[in-house]
N, C-alpha and C. Protein backbone atom coordinates (compact mmCIF):
# COMPACT_ATOMS: atom_id res chain seq x y z
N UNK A 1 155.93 29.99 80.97
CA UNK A 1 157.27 29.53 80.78
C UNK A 1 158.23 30.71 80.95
N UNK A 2 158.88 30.33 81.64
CA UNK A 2 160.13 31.95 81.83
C UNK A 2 161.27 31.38 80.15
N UNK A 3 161.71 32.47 80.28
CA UNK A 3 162.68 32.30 79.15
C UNK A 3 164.34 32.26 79.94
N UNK A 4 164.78 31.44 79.35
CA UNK A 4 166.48 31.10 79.47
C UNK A 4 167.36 32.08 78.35
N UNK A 5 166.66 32.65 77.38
CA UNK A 5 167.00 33.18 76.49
C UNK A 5 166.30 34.10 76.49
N UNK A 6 167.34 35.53 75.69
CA UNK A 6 166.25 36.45 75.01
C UNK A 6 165.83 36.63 73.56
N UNK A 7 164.18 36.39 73.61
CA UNK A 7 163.52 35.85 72.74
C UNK A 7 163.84 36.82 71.26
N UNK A 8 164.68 37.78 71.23
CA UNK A 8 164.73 38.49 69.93
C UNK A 8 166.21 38.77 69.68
N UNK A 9 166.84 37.83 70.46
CA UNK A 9 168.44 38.19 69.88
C UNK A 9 168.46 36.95 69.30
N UNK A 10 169.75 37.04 68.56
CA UNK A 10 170.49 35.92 68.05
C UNK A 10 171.77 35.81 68.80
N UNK A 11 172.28 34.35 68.83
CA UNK A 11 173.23 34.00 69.41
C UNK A 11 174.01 32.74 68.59
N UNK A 12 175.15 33.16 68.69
CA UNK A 12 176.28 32.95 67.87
C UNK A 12 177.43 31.68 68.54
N UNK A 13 178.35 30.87 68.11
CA UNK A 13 179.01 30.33 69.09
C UNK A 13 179.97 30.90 69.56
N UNK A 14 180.39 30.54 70.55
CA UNK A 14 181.42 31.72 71.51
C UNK A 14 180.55 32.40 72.51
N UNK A 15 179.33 32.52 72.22
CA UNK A 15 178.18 33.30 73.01
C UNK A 15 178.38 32.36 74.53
N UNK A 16 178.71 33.23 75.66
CA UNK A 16 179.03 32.56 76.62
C UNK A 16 177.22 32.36 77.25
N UNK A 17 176.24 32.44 76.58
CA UNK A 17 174.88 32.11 77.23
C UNK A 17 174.72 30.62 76.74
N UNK A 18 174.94 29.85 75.68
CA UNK A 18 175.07 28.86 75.11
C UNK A 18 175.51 27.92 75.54
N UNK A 19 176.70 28.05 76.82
CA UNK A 19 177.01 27.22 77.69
C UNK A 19 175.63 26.67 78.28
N UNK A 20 174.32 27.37 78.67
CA UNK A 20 173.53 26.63 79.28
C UNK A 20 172.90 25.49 79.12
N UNK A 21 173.01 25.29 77.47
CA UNK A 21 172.41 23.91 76.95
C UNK A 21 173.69 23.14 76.32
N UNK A 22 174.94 23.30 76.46
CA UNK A 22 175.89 22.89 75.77
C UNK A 22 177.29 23.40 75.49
N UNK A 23 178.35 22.56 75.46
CA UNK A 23 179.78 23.65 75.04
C UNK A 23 179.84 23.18 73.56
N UNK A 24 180.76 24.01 73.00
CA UNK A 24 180.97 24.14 71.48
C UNK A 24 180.55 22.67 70.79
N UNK A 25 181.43 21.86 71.36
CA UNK A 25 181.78 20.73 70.96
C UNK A 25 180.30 20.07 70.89
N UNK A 26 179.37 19.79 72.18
CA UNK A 26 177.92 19.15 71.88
C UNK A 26 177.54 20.31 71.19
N UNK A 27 177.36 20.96 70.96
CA UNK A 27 176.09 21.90 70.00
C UNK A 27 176.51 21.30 68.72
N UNK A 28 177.95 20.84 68.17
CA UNK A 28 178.77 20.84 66.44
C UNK A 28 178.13 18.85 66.71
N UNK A 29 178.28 18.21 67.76
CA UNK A 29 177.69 16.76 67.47
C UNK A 29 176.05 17.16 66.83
N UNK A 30 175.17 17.66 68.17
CA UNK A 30 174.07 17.98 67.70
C UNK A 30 173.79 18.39 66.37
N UNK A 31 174.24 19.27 66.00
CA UNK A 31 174.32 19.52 64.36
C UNK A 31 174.39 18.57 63.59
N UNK A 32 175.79 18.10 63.86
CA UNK A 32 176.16 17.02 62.96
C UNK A 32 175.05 15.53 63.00
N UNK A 33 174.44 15.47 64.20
CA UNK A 33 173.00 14.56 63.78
C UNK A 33 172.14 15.18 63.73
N UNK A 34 171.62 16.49 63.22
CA UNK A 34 170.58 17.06 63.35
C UNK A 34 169.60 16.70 64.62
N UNK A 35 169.66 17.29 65.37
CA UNK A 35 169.46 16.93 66.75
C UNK A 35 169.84 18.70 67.21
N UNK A 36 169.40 18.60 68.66
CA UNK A 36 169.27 19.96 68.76
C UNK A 36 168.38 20.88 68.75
N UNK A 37 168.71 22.19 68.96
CA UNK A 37 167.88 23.06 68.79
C UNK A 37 167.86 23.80 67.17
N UNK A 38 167.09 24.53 66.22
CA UNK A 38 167.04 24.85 65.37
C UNK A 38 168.49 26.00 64.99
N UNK A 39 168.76 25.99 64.14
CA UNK A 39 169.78 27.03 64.21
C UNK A 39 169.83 27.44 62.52
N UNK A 40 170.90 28.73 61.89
CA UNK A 40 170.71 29.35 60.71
C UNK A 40 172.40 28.37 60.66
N UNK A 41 172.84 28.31 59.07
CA UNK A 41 173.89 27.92 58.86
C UNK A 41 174.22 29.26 57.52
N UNK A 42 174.88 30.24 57.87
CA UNK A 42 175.47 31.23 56.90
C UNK A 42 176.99 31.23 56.97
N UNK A 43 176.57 30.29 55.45
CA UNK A 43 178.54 30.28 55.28
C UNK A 43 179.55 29.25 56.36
N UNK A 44 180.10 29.83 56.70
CA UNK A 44 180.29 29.22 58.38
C UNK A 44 180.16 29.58 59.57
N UNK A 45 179.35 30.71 59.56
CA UNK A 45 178.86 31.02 61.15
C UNK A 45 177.93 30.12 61.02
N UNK A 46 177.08 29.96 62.69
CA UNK A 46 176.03 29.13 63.01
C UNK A 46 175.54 30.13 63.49
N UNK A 47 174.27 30.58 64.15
CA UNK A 47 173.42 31.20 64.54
C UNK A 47 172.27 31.02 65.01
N UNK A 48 172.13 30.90 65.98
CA UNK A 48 170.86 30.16 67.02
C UNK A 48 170.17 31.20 67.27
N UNK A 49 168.48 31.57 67.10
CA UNK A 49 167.64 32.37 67.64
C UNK A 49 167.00 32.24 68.78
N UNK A 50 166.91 33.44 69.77
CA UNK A 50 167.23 32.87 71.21
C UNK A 50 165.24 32.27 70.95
N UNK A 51 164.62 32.77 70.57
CA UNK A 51 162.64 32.38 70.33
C UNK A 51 163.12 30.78 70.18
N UNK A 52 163.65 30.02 69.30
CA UNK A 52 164.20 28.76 69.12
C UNK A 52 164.53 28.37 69.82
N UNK A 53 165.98 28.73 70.49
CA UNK A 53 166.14 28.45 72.01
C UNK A 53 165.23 27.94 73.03
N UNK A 54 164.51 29.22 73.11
CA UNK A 54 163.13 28.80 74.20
C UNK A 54 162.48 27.83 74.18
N UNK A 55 162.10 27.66 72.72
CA UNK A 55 161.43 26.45 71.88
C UNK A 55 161.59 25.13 72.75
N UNK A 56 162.86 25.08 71.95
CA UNK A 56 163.30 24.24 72.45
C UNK A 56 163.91 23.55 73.58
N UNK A 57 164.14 24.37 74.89
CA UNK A 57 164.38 23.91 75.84
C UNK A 57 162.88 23.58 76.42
N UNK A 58 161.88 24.47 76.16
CA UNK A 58 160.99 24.09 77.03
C UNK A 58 160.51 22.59 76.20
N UNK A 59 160.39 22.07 74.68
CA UNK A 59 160.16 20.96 74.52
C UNK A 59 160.63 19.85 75.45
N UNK A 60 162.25 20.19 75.55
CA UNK A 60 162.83 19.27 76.56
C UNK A 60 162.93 19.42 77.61
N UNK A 61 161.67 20.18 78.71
CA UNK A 61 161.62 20.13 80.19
C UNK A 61 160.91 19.06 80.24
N UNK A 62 161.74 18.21 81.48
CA UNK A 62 160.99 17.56 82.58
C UNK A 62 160.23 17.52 83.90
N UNK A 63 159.23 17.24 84.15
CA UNK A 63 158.38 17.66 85.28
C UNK A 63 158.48 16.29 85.87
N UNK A 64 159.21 16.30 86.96
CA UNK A 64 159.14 15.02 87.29
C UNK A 64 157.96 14.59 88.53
N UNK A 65 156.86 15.47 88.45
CA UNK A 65 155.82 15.23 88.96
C UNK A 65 155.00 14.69 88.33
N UNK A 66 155.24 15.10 87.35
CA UNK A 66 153.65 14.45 85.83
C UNK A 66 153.88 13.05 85.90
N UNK A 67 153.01 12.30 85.82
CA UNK A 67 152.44 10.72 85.79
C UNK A 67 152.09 10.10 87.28
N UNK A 68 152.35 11.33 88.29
CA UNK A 68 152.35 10.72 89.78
C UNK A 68 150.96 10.56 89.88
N UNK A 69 150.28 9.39 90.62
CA UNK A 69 148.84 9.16 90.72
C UNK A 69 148.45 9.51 92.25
């Protein structure tokens, strides 16, 4: 799996890498249904770990070859 993220930073909103899965606004829905990728809630920053990140995008890759017979 390549990484979209780097696996030992944290990333914050405003973080212009965050655009790749989302702008401000879907990441605060996602939250708000718990949905999403994992993230820290301190106070009122949010804080996404990019290892989480990874996590989670690769949960949600599609191979749109898999099921072909």
């Amino acid at each position: 799996m390549a990484n979209l993220f780097e696996q030992n930073r944290n990333y914050v909103l405003g973080d212009s890498e965050l655009e790749i899965i989302g702008d401000r606004d879907k990441l605060a829905q996602w939250r708000h249904k718990n949905m999403g990728p994992p993230f820290y809630r301190l106070g009122r920053k949010i804080i996404y770990r990019g290892a989480d990140l990874n996590a989670w995008a690769e949960a949600n890759r599609v191979d749109p070859l898999q099921g072909r017979g």
